[in-house]
Protein backbone atom coordinates (compact mmCIF):
# COMPACT_ATOMS: atom_id res chain seq x y z
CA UNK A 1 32.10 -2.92 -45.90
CA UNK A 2 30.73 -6.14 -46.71
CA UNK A 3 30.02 -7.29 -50.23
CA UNK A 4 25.96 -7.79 -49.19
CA UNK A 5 26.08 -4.19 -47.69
CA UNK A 6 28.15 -2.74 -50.83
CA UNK A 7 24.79 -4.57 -53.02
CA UNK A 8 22.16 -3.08 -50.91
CA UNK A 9 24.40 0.47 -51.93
CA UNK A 10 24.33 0.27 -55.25
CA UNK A 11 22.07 1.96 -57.49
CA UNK A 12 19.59 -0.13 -59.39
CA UNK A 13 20.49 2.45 -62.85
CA UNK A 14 23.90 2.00 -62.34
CA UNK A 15 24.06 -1.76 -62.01
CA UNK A 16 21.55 -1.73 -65.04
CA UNK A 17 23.87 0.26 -67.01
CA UNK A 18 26.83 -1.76 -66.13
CA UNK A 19 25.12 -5.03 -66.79
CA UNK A 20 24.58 -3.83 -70.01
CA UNK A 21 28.26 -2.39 -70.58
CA UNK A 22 29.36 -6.06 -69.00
CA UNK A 23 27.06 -7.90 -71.85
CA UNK A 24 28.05 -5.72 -74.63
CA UNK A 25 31.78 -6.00 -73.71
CA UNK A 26 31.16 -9.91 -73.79
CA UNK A 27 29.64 -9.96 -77.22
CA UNK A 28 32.39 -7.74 -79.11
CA UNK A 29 34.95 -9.98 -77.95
CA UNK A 30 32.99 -13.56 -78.78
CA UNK A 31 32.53 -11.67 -82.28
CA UNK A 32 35.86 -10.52 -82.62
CA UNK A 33 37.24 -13.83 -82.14
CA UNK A 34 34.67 -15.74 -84.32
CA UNK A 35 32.80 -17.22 -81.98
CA UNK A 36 29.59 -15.57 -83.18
CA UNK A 37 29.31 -14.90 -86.54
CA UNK A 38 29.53 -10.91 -87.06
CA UNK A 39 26.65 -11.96 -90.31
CA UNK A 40 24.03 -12.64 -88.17
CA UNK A 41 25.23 -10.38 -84.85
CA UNK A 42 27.39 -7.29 -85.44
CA UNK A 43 29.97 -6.42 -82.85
CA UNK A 44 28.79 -3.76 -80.56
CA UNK A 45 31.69 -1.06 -81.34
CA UNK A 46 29.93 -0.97 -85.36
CA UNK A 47 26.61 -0.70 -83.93
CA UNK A 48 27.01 2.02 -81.70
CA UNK A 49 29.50 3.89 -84.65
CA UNK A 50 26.47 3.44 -87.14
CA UNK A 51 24.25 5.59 -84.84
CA UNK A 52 25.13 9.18 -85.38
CA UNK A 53 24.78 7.50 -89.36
CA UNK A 54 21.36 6.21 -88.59
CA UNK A 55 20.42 9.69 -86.64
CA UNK A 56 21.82 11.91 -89.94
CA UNK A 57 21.58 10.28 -93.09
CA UNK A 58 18.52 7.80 -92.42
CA UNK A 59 16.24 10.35 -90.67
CA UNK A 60 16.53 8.85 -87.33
CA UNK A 61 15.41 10.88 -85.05
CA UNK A 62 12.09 12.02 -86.58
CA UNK A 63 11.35 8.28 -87.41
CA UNK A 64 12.01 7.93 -83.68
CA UNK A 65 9.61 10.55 -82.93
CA UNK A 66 7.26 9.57 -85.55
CA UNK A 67 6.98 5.82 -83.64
CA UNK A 68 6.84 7.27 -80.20
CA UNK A 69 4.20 9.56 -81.37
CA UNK A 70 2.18 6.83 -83.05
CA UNK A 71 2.71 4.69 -79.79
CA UNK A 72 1.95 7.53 -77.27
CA UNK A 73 -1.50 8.54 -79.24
CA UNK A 74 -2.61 4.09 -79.60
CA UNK A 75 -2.11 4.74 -75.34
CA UNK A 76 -4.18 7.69 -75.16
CA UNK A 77 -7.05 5.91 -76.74
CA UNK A 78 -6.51 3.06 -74.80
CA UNK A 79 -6.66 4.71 -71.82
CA UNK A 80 -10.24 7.00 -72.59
CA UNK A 81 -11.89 4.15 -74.12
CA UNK A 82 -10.32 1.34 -71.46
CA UNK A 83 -10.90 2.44 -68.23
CA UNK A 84 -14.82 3.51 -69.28
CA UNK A 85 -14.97 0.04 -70.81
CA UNK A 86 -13.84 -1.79 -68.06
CA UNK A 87 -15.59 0.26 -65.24
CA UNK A 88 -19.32 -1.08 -66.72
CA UNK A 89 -18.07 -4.72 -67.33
CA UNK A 90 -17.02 -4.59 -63.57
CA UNK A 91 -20.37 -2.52 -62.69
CA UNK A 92 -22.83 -4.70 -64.17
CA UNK A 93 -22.57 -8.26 -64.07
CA UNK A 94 -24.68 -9.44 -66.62
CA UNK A 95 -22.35 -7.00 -69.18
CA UNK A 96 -18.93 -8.90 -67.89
CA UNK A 97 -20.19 -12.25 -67.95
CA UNK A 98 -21.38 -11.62 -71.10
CA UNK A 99 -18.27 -10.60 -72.52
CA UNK A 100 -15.26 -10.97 -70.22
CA UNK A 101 -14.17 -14.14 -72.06
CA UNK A 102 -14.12 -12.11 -75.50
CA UNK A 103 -12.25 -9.45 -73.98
CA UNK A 104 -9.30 -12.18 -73.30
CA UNK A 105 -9.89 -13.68 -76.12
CA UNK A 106 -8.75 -10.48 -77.90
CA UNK A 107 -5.95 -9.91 -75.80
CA UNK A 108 -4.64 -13.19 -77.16
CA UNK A 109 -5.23 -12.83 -80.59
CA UNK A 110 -2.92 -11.89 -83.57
CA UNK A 111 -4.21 -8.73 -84.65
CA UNK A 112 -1.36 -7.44 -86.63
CA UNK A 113 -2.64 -9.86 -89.24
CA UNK A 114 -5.70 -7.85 -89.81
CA UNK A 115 -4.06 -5.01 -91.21
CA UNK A 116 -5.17 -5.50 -94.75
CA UNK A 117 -8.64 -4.44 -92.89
CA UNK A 118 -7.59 -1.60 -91.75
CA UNK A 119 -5.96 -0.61 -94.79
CA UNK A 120 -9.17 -0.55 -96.41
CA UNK A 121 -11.30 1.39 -94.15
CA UNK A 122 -8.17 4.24 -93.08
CA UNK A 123 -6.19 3.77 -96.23
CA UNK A 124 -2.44 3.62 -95.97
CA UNK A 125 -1.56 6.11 -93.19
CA UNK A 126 -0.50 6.94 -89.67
CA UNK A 127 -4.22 6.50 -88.59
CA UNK A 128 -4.17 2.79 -89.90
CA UNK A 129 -0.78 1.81 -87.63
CA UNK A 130 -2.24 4.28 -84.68
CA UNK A 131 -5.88 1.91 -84.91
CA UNK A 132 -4.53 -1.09 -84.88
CA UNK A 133 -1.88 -0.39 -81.97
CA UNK A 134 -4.82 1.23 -80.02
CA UNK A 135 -6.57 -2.03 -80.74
CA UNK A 136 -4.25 -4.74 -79.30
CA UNK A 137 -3.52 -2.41 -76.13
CA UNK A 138 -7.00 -2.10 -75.41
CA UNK A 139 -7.85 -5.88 -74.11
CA UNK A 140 -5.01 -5.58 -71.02
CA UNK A 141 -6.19 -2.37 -70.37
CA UNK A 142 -9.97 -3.38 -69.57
CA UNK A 143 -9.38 -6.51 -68.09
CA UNK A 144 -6.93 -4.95 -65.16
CA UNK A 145 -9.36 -1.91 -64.83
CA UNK A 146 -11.99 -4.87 -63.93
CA UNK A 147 -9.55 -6.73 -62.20
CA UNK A 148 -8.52 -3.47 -59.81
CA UNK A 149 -12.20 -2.70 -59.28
CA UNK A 150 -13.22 -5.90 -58.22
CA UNK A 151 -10.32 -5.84 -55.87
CA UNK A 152 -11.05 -2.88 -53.69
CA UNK A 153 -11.42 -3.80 -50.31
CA UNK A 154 -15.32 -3.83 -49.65
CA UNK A 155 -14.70 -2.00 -45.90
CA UNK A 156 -13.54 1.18 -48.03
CA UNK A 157 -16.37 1.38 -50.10
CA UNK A 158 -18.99 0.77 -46.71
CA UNK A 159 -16.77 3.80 -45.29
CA UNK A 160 -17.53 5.86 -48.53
CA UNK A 161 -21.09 5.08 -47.96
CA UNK A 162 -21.28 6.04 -44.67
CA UNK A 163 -20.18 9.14 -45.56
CA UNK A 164 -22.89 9.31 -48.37
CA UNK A 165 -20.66 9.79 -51.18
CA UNK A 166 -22.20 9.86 -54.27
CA UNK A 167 -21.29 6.61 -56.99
CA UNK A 168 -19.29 9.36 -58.84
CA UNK A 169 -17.26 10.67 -55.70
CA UNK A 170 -16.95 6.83 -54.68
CA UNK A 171 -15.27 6.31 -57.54
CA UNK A 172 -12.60 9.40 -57.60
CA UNK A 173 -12.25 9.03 -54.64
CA UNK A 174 -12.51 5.52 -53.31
CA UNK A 175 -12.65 2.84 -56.47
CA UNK A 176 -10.37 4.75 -58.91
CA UNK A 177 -7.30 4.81 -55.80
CA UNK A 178 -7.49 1.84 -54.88
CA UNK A 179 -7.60 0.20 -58.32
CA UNK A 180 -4.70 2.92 -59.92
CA UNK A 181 -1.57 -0.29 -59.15
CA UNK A 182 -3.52 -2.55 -60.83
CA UNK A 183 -4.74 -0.03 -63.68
CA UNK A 184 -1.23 0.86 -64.47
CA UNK A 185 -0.39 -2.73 -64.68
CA UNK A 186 -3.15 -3.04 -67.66
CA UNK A 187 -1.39 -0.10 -69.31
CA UNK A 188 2.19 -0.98 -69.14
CA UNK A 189 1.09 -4.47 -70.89
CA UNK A 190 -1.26 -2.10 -73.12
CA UNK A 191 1.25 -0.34 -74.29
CA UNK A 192 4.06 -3.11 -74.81
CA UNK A 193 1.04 -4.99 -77.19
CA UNK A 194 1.01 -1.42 -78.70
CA UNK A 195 4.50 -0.67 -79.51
CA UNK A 196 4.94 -4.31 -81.23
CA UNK A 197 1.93 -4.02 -83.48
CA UNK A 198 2.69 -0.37 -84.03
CA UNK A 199 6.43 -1.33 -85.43
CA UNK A 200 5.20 -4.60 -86.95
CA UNK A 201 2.49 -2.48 -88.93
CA UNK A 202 5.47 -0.06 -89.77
CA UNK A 203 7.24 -2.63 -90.83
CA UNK A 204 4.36 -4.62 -93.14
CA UNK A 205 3.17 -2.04 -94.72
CA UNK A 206 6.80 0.12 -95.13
CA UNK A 207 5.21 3.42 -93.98
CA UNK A 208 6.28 5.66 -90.76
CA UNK A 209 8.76 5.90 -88.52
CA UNK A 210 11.13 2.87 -87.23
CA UNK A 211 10.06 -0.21 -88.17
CA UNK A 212 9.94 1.00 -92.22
CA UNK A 213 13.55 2.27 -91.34
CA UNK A 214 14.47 -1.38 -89.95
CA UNK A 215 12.33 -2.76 -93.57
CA UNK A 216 14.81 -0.27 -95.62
CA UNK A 217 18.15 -1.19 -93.87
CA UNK A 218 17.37 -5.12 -93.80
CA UNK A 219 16.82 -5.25 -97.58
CA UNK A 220 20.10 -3.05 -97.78
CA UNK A 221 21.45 -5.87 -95.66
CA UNK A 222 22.73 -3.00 -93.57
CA UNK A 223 23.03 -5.26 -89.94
CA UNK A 224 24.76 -2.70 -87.64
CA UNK A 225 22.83 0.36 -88.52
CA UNK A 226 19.68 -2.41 -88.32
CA UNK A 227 20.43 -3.23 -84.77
CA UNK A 228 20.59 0.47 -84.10
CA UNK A 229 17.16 0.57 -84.83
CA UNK A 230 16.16 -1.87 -83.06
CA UNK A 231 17.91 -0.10 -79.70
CA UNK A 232 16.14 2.61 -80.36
CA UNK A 233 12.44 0.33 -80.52
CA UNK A 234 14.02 -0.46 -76.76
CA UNK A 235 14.15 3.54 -76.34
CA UNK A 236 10.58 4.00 -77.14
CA UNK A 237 9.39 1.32 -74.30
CA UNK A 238 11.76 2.72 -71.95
CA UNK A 239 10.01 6.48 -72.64
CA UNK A 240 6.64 5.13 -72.21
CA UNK A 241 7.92 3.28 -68.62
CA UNK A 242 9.20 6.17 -67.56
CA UNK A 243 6.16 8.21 -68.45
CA UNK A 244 4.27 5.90 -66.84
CA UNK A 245 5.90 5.37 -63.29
CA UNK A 246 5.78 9.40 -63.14
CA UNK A 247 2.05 9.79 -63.82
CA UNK A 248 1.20 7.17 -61.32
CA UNK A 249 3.60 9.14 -59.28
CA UNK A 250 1.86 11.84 -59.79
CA UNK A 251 -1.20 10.49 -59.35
CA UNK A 252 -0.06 8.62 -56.07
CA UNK A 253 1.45 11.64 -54.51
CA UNK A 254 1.20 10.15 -50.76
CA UNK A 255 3.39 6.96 -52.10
């Protein structure tokens, strides 16, 4: 078997995983021999033993679940409130030239820093991080749902009209298919500005799930067990992919 043919076999997971393996194998051994200093990057072997300390003595595993939780109900919101949103700026004009530009103007802006805002109007609680994670996911979200609408070919909406579909069975059935890719797109990006405001508001304001853990174990100077944390911040996002590719499969049974 040839080495392209032995490539096209492989599975995508597997050579994932052992790029990973291959990377963390490099890094223990420039660590172990001084290359990097084990101050600023712990070897692999003490991060992975500090885990099942993380998991047991620092409450891992419901601050993991606490974070996803937060993330997974910022999503929901941005999903109900996106989509609507971004269906009226792409179904009247005079609404998206009006305020497209703000719309990516807030996509690009830094709104972790307004948490002192939020503070004051939620107080200091889940709802506050939830608000403000909702809030940064919501500009990608719109701007794709406009952006997928806009794209649908005009010859299937002519065909929807010659079957005289109403405007709401156009768009379940016509609009809403055709613009799910792009859609999913927004939320993906939706929810990685979500996650990152959600632990940097954890982290801020030392309340909740993972990012106050990473807060505690930093001052501790506890590096290994901080890293930890940190891989499971990288568990989170790769929850909400997967959650994501199997609604749209869901959604997209015929793909």
């Amino acid at each position: 078997m040839s080495a392209a043919a032995a490539g096209r076999g492989l599975d995508p997971r597997v050579a994932g995983l052992g790029s990973v393996v291959a990377l963390g194998g490099a890094l223990e051994f420039l660590i172990q021999n001084r290359f990097i200093s084990r101050f600023v990057v712990p070897p692999p072997s003490e991060v992975i033993a500090s885990i099942s300390r993380v998991i047991l003595e620092e409450e891992g595993l419901y601050r993991f679940l606490f974070t996803a939780g937060e993330t997974f109900a910022a999503g929901a919101l941005v999903v109900l409130v996106g989509i609507p949103i971004g269906f009226l700026l792409w179904r009247f004009n005079i609404l998206r030239r009006a305020f497209e530009s703000w719309v990516g103007a807030l996509a690009s802006a830094p709104l972790v820093l307004i948490y002192p805002l939020f503070l004051v109007i939620f107080g200091r609680s889940p709802t506050t991080i939830v608000m403000i994670g909702f809030l940064s996911g919501l500009a990608p979200m719109i701007l794709k749902t406009v952006e997928g609408l806009s794209g649908t070919r005009r010859a299937l909406i002519d065909v929807g009209r010659s079957f005289k579909l109403t405007s709401v069975q156009q768009f379940w059935k016509i609009l809403f298919p055709a613009a799910m890719p792009t859609i999913f797109v927004g939320l993906r990006l939706g929810m990685i500005f979500c996650l990152i405001n959600i632990v940097g508001v954890e982290y801020l304001i030392n309340l909740g799930g993972l990012g106050q853990l990473v807060n505690d174990l930093a001052e501790r100077n506890d590096v290994a067990a901080t890293y930890a944390v940190i891989g499971f911040v990288i568990l989170v996002s790769v929850l909400l992919f997967w959650a994501m590719e199997r609604g749209e499969r869901w959604l997209r049974p015929a793909d």
